[in-house]
C-alpha atoms as a PDB file:
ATOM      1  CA  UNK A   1     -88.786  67.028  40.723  1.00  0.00           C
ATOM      2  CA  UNK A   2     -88.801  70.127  43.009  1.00  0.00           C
ATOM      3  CA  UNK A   3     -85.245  70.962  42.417  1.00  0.00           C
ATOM      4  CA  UNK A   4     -85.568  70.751  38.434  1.00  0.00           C
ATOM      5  CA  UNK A   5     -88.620  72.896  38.729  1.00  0.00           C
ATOM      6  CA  UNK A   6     -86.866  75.467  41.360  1.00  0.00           C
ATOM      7  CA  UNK A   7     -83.561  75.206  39.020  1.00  0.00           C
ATOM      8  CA  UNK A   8     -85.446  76.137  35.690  1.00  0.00           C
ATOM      9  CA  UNK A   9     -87.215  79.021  37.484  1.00  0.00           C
ATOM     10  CA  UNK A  10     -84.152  80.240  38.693  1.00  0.00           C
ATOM     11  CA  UNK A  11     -82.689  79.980  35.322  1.00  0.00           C
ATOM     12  CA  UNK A  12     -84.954  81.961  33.885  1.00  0.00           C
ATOM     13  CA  UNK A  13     -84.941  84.531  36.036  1.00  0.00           C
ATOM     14  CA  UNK A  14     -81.522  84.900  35.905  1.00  0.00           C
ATOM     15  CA  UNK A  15     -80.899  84.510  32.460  1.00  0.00           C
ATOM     16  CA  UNK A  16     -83.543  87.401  31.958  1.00  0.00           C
ATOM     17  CA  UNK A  17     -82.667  90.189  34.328  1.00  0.00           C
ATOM     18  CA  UNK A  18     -78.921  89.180  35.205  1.00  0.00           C
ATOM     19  CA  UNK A  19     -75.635  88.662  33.255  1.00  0.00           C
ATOM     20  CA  UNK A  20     -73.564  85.461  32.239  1.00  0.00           C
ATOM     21  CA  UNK A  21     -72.119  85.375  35.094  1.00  0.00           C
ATOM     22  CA  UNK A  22     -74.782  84.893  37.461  1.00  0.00           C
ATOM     23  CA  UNK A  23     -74.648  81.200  36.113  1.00  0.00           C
ATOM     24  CA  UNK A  24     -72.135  80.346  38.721  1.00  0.00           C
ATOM     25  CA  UNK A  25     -74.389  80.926  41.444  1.00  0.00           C
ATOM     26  CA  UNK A  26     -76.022  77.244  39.940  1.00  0.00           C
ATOM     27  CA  UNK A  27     -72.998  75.832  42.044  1.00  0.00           C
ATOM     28  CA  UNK A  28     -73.556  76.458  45.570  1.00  0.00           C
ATOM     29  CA  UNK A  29     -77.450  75.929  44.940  1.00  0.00           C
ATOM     30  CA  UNK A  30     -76.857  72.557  43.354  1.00  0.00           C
ATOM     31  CA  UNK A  31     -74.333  71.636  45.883  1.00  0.00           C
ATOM     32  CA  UNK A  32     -76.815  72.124  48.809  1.00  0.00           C
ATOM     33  CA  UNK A  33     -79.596  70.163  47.059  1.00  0.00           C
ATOM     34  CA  UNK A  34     -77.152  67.198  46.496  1.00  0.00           C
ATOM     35  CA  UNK A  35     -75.830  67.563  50.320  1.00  0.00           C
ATOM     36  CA  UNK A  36     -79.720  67.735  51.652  1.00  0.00           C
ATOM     37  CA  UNK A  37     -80.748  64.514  48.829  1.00  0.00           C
ATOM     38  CA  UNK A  38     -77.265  62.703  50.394  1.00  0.00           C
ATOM     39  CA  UNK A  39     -78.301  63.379  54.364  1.00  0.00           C
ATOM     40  CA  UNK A  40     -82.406  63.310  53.532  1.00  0.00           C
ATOM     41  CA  UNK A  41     -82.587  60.110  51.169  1.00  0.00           C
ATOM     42  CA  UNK A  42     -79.012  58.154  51.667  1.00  0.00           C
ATOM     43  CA  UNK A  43     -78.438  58.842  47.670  1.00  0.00           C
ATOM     44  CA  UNK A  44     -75.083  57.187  46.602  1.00  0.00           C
ATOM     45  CA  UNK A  45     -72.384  58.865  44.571  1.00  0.00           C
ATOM     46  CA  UNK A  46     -73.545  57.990  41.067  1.00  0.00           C
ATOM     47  CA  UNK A  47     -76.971  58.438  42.135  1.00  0.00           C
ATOM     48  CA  UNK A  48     -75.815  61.664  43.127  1.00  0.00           C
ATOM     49  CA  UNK A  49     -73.731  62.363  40.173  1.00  0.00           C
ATOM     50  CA  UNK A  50     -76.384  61.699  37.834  1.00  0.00           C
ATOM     51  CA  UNK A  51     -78.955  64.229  40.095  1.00  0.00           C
ATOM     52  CA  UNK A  52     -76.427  66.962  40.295  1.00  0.00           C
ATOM     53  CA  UNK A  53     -75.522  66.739  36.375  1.00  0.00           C
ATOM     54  CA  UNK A  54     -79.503  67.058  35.527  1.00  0.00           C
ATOM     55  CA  UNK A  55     -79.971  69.903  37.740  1.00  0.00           C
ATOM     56  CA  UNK A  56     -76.960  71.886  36.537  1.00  0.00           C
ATOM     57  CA  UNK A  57     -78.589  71.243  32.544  1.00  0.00           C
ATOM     58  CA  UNK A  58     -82.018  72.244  33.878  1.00  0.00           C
ATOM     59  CA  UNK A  59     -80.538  75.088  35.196  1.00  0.00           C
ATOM     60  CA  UNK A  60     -78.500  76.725  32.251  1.00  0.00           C
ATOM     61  CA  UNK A  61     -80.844  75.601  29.683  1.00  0.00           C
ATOM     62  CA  UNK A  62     -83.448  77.788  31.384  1.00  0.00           C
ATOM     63  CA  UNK A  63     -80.612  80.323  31.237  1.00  0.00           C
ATOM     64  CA  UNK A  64     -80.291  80.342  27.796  1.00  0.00           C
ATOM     65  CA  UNK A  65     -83.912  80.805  26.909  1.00  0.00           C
END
């Protein structure tokens, strides 16, 4: 819940003062939440699959607006 909350702030932060490209810095971020919900919480791959794939929507949705 922290990480889609920290995601769509970020998102809209970026998507107000920064350009298109500033979406692929949603990568590294959502990598190292994934890496610290795999080591912190034992989450499996399609566990985290489906946890990386909502972030990443949270994320550039928040963009867009």
């Amino acid at each position: 819940m922290k990480g889609l909350l920290l995601n769509a702030l970020l998102g809209l932060g970026l998507g107000r003062f920064g350009s298109v490209w500033w979406l692929l810095a949603f990568l590294p971020i959502v990598a190292a939440e994934l890496a610290y919900g795999v080591y912190a919480y034992h989450l499996s791959m399609s566990g985290g699959l489906r946890r990386g794939a909502a972030l990443l929507v949270c994320g550039q949705l928040a963009f867009l607006l």
